[in-house]
PDB file of N, CA and C in Angstrom:
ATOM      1  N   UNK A   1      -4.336 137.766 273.634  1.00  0.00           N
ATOM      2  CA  UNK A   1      -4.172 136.863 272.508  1.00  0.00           C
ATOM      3  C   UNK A   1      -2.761 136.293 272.525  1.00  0.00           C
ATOM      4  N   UNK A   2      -2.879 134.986 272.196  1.00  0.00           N
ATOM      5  CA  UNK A   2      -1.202 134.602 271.910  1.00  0.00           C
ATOM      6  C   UNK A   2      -0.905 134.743 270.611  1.00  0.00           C
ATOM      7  N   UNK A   3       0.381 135.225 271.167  1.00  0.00           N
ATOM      8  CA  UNK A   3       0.912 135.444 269.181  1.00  0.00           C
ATOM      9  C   UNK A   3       2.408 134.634 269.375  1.00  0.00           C
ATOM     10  N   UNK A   4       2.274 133.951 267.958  1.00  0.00           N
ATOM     11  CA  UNK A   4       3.930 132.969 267.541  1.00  0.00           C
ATOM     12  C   UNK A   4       4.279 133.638 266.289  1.00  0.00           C
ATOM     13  N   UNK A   5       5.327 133.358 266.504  1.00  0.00           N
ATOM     14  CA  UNK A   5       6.508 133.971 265.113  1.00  0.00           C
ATOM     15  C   UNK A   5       6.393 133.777 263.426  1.00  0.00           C
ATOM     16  N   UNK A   6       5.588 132.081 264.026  1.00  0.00           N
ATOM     17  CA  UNK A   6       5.360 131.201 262.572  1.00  0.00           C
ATOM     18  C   UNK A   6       4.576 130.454 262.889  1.00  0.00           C
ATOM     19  N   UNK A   7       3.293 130.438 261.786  1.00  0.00           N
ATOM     20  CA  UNK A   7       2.246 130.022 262.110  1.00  0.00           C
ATOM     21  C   UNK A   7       2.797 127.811 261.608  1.00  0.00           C
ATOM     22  N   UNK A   8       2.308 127.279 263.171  1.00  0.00           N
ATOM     23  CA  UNK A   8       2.947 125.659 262.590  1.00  0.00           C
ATOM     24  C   UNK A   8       1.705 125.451 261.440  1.00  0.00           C
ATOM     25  N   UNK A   9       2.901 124.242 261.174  1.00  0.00           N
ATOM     26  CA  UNK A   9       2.286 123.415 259.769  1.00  0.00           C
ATOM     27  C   UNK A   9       1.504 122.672 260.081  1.00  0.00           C
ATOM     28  N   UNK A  10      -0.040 122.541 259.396  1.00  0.00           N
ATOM     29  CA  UNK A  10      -0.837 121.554 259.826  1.00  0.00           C
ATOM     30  C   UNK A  10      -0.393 120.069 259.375  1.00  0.00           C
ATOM     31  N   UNK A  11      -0.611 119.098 260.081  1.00  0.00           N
ATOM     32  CA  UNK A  11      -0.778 117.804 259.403  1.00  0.00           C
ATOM     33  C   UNK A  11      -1.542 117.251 258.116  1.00  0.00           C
ATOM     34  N   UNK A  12      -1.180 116.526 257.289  1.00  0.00           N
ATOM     35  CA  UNK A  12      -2.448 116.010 256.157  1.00  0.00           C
ATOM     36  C   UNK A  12      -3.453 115.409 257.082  1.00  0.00           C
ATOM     37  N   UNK A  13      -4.446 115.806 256.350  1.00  0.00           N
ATOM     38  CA  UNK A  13      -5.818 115.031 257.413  1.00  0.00           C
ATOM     39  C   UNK A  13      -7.282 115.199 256.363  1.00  0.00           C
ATOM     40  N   UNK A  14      -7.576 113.860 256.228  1.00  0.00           N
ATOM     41  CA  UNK A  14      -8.393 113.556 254.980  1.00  0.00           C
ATOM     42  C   UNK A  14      -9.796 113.869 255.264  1.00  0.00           C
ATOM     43  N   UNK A  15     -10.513 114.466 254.801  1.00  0.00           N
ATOM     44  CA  UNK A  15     -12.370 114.912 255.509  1.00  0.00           C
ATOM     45  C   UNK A  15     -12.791 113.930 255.388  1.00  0.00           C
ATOM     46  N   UNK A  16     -13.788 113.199 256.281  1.00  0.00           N
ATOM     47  CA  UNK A  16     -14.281 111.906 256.307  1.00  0.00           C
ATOM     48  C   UNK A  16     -15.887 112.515 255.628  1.00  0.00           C
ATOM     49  N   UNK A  17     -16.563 111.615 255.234  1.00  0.00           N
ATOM     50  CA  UNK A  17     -17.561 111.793 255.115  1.00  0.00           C
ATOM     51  C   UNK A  17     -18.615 112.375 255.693  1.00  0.00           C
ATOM     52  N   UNK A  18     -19.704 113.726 255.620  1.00  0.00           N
ATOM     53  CA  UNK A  18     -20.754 114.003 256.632  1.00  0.00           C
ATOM     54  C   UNK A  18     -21.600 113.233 256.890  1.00  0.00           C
ATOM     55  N   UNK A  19     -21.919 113.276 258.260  1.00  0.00           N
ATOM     56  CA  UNK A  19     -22.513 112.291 258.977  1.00  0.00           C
ATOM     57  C   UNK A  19     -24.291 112.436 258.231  1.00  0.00           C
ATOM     58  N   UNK A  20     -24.765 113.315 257.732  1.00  0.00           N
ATOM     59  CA  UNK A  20     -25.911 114.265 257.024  1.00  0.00           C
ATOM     60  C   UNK A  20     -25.559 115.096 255.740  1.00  0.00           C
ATOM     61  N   UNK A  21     -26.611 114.792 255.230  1.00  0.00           N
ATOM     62  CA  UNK A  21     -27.204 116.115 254.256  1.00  0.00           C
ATOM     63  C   UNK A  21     -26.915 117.551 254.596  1.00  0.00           C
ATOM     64  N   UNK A  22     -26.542 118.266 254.068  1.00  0.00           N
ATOM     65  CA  UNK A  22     -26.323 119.633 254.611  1.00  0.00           C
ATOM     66  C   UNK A  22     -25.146 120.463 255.743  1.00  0.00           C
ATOM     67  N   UNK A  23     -24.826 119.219 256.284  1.00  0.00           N
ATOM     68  CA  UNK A  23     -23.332 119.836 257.455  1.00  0.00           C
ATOM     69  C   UNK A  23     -22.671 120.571 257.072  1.00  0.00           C
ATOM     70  N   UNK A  24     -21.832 120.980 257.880  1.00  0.00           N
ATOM     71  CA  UNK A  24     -20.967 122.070 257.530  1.00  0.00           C
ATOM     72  C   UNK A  24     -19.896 121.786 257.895  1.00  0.00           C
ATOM     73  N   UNK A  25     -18.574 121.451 257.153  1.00  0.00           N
ATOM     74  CA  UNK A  25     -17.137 121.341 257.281  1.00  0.00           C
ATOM     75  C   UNK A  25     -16.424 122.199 258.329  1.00  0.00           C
ATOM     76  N   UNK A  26     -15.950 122.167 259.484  1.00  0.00           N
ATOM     77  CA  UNK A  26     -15.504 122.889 259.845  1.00  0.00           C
ATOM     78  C   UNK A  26     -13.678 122.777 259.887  1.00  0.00           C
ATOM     79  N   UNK A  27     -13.219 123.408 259.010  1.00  0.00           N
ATOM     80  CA  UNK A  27     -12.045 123.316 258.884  1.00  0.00           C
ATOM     81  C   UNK A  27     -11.026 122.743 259.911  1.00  0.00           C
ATOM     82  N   UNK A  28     -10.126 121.826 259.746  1.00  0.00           N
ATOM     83  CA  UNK A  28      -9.036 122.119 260.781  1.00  0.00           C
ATOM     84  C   UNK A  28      -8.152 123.507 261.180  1.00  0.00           C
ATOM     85  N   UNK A  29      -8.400 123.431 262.685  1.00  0.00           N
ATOM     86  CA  UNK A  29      -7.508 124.820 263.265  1.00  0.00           C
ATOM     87  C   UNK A  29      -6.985 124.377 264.032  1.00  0.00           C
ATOM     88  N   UNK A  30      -6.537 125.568 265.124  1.00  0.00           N
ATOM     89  CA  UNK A  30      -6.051 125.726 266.214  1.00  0.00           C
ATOM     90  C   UNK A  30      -6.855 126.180 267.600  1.00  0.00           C
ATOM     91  N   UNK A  31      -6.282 125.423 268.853  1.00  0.00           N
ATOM     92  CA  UNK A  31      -6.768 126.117 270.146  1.00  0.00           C
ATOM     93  C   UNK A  31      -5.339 126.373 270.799  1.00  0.00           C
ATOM     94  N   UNK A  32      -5.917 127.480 272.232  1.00  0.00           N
ATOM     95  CA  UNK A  32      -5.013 127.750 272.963  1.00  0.00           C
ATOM     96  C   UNK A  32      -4.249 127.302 273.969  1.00  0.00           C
ATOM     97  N   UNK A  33      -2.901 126.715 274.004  1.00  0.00           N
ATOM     98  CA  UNK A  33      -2.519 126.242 274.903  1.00  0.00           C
ATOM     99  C   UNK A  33      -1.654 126.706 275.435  1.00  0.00           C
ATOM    100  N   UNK A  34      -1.383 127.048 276.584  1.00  0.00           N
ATOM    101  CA  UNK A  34      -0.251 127.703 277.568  1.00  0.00           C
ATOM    102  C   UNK A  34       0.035 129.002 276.566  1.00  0.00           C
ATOM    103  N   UNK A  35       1.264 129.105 276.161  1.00  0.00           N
ATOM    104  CA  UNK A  35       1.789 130.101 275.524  1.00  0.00           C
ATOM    105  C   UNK A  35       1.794 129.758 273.779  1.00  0.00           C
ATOM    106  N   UNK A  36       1.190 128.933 273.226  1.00  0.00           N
ATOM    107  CA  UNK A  36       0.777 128.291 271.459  1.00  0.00           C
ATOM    108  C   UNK A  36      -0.223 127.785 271.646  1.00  0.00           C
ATOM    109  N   UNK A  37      -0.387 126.920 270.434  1.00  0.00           N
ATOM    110  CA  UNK A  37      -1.342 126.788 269.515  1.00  0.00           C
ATOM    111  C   UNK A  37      -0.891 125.008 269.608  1.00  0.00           C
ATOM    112  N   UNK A  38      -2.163 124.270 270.032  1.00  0.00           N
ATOM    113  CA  UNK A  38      -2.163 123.274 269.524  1.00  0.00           C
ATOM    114  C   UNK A  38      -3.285 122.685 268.096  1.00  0.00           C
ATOM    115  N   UNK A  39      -2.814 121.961 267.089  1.00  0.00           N
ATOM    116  CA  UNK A  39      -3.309 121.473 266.298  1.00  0.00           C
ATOM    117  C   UNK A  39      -5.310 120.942 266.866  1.00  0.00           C
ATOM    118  N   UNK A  40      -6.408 121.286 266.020  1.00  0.00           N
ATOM    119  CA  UNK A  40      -7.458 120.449 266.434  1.00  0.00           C
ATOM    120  C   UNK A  40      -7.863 120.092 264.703  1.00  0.00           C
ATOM    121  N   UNK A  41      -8.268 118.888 264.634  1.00  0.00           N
ATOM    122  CA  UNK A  41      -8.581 118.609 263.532  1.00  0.00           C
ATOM    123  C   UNK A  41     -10.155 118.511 263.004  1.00  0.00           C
ATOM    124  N   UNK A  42     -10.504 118.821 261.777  1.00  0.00           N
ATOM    125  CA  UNK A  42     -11.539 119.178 261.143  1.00  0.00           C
ATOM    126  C   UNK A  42     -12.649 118.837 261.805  1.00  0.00           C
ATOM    127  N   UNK A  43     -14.291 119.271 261.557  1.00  0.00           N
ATOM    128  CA  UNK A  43     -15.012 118.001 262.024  1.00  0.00           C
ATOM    129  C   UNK A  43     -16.080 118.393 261.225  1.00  0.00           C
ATOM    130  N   UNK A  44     -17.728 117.996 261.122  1.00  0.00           N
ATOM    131  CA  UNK A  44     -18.957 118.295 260.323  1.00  0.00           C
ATOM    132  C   UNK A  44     -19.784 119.099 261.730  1.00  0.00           C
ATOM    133  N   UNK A  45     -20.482 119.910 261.103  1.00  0.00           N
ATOM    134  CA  UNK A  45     -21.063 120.770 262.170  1.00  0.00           C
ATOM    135  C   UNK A  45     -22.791 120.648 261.689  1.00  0.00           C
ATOM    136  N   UNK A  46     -23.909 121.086 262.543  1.00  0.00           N
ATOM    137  CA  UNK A  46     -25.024 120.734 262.076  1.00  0.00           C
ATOM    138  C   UNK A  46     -25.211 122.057 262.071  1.00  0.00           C
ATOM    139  N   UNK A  47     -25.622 122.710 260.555  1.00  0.00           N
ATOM    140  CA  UNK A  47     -26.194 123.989 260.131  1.00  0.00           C
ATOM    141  C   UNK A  47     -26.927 124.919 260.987  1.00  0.00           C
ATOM    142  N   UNK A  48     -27.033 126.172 261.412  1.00  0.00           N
ATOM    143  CA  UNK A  48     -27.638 126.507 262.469  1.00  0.00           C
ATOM    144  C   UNK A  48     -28.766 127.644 261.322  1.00  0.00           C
ATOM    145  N   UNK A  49     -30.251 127.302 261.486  1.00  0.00           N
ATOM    146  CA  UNK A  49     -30.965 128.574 260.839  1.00  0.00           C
ATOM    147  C   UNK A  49     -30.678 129.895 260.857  1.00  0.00           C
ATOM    148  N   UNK A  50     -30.778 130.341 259.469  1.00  0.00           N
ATOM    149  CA  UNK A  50     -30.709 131.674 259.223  1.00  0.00           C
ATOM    150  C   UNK A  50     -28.951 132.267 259.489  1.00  0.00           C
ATOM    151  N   UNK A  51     -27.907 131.288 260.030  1.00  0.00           N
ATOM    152  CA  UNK A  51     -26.624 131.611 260.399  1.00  0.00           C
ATOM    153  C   UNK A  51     -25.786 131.069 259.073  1.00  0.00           C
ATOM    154  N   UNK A  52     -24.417 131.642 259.278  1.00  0.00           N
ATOM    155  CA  UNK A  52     -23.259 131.571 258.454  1.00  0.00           C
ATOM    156  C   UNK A  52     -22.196 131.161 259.198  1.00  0.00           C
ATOM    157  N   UNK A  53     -21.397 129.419 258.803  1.00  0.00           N
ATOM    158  CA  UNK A  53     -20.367 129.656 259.895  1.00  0.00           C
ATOM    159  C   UNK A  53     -19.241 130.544 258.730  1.00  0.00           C
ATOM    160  N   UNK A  54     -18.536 131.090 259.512  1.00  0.00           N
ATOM    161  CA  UNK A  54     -17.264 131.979 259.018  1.00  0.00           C
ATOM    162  C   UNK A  54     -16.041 130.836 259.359  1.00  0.00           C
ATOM    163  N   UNK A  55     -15.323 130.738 258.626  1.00  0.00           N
ATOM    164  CA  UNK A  55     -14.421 129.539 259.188  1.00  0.00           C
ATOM    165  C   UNK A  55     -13.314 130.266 259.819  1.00  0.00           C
ATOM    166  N   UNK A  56     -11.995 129.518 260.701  1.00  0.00           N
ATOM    167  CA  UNK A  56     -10.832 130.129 261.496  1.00  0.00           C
ATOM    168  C   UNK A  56      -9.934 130.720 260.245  1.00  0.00           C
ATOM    169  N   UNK A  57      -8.885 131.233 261.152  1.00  0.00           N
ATOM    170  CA  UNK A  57      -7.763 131.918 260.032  1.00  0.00           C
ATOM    171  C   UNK A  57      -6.789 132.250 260.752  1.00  0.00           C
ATOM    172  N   UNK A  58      -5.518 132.804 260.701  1.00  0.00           N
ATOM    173  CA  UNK A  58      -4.372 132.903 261.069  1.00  0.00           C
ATOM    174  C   UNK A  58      -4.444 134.382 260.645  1.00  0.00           C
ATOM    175  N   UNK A  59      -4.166 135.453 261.539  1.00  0.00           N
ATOM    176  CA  UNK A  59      -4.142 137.059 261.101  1.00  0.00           C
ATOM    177  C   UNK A  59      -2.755 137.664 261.181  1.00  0.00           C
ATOM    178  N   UNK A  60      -2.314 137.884 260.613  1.00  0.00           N
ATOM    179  CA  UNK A  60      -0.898 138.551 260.707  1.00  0.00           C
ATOM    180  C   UNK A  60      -1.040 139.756 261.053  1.00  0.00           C
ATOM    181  N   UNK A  61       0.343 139.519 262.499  1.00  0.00           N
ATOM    182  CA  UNK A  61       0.050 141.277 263.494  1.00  0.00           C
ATOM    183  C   UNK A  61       1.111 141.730 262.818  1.00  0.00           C
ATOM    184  N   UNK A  62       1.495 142.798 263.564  1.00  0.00           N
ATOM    185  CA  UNK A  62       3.339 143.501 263.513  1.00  0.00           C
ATOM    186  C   UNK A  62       4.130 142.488 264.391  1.00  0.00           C
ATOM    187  N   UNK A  63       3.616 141.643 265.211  1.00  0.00           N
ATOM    188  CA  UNK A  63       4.008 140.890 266.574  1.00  0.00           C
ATOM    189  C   UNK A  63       4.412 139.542 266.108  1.00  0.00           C
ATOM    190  N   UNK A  64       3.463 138.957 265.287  1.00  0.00           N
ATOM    191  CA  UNK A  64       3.772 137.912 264.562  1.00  0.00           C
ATOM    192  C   UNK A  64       2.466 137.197 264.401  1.00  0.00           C
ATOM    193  N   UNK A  65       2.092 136.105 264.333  1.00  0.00           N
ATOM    194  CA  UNK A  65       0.146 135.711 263.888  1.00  0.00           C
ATOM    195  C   UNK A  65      -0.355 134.986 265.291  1.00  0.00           C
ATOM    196  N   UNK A  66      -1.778 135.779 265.042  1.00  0.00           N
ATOM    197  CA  UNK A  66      -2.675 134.853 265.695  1.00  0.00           C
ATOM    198  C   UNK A  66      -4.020 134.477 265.278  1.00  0.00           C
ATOM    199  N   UNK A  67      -4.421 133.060 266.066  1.00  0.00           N
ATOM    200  CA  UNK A  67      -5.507 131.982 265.477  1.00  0.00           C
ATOM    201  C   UNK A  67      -6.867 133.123 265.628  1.00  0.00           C
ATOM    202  N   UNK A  68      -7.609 133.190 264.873  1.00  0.00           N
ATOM    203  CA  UNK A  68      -8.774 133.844 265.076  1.00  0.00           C
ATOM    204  C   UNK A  68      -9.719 132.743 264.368  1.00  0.00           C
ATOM    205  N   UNK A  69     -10.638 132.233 265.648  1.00  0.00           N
ATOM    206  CA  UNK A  69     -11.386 130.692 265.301  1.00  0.00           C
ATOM    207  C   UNK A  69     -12.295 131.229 264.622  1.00  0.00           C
ATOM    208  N   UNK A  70     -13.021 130.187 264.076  1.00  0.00           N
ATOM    209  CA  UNK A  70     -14.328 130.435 263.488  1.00  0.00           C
ATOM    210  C   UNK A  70     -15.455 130.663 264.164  1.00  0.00           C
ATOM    211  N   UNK A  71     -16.598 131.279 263.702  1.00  0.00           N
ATOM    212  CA  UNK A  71     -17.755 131.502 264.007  1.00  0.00           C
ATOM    213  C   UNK A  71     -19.007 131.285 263.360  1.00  0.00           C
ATOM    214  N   UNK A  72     -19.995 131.826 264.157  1.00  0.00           N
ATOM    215  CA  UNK A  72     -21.337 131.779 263.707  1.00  0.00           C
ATOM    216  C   UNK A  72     -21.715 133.826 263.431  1.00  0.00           C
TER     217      UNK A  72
END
């Protein structure tokens, strides 16, 4: 896992409208790049039966934080 000292600041970034009935927001996060975290911004996801998405989060170690994405 990569871990940084301080989790960066996201950008403002406005939710556009779902493309459908029912989507699912998927928050803006982070992916992995080299040794950080680059910015990815929000998007609408199409509901998957009988599933829950869990959205990303930032976990604080003893080391300092890392991105733990979202799921199903």
């Amino acid at each position: 896992a990569v871990v940084v000292k301080e989790r960066p600041v996201a950008p403002v970034y406005v939710r556009p409208a779902p493309p459908r009935p029912n989507y699912i927001w998927v928050e803006p996060g982070y992916v992995r790049v080299g040794s950080g975290y680059a910015y990815r911004q929000g998007y609408w996801i199409a509901p998957r039966p009988n599933k829950v998405y869990r959205q990303g989060y930032w976990r604080n170690t003893r080391r300092g934080y890392v991105w733990v994405p979202g799921r199903w």
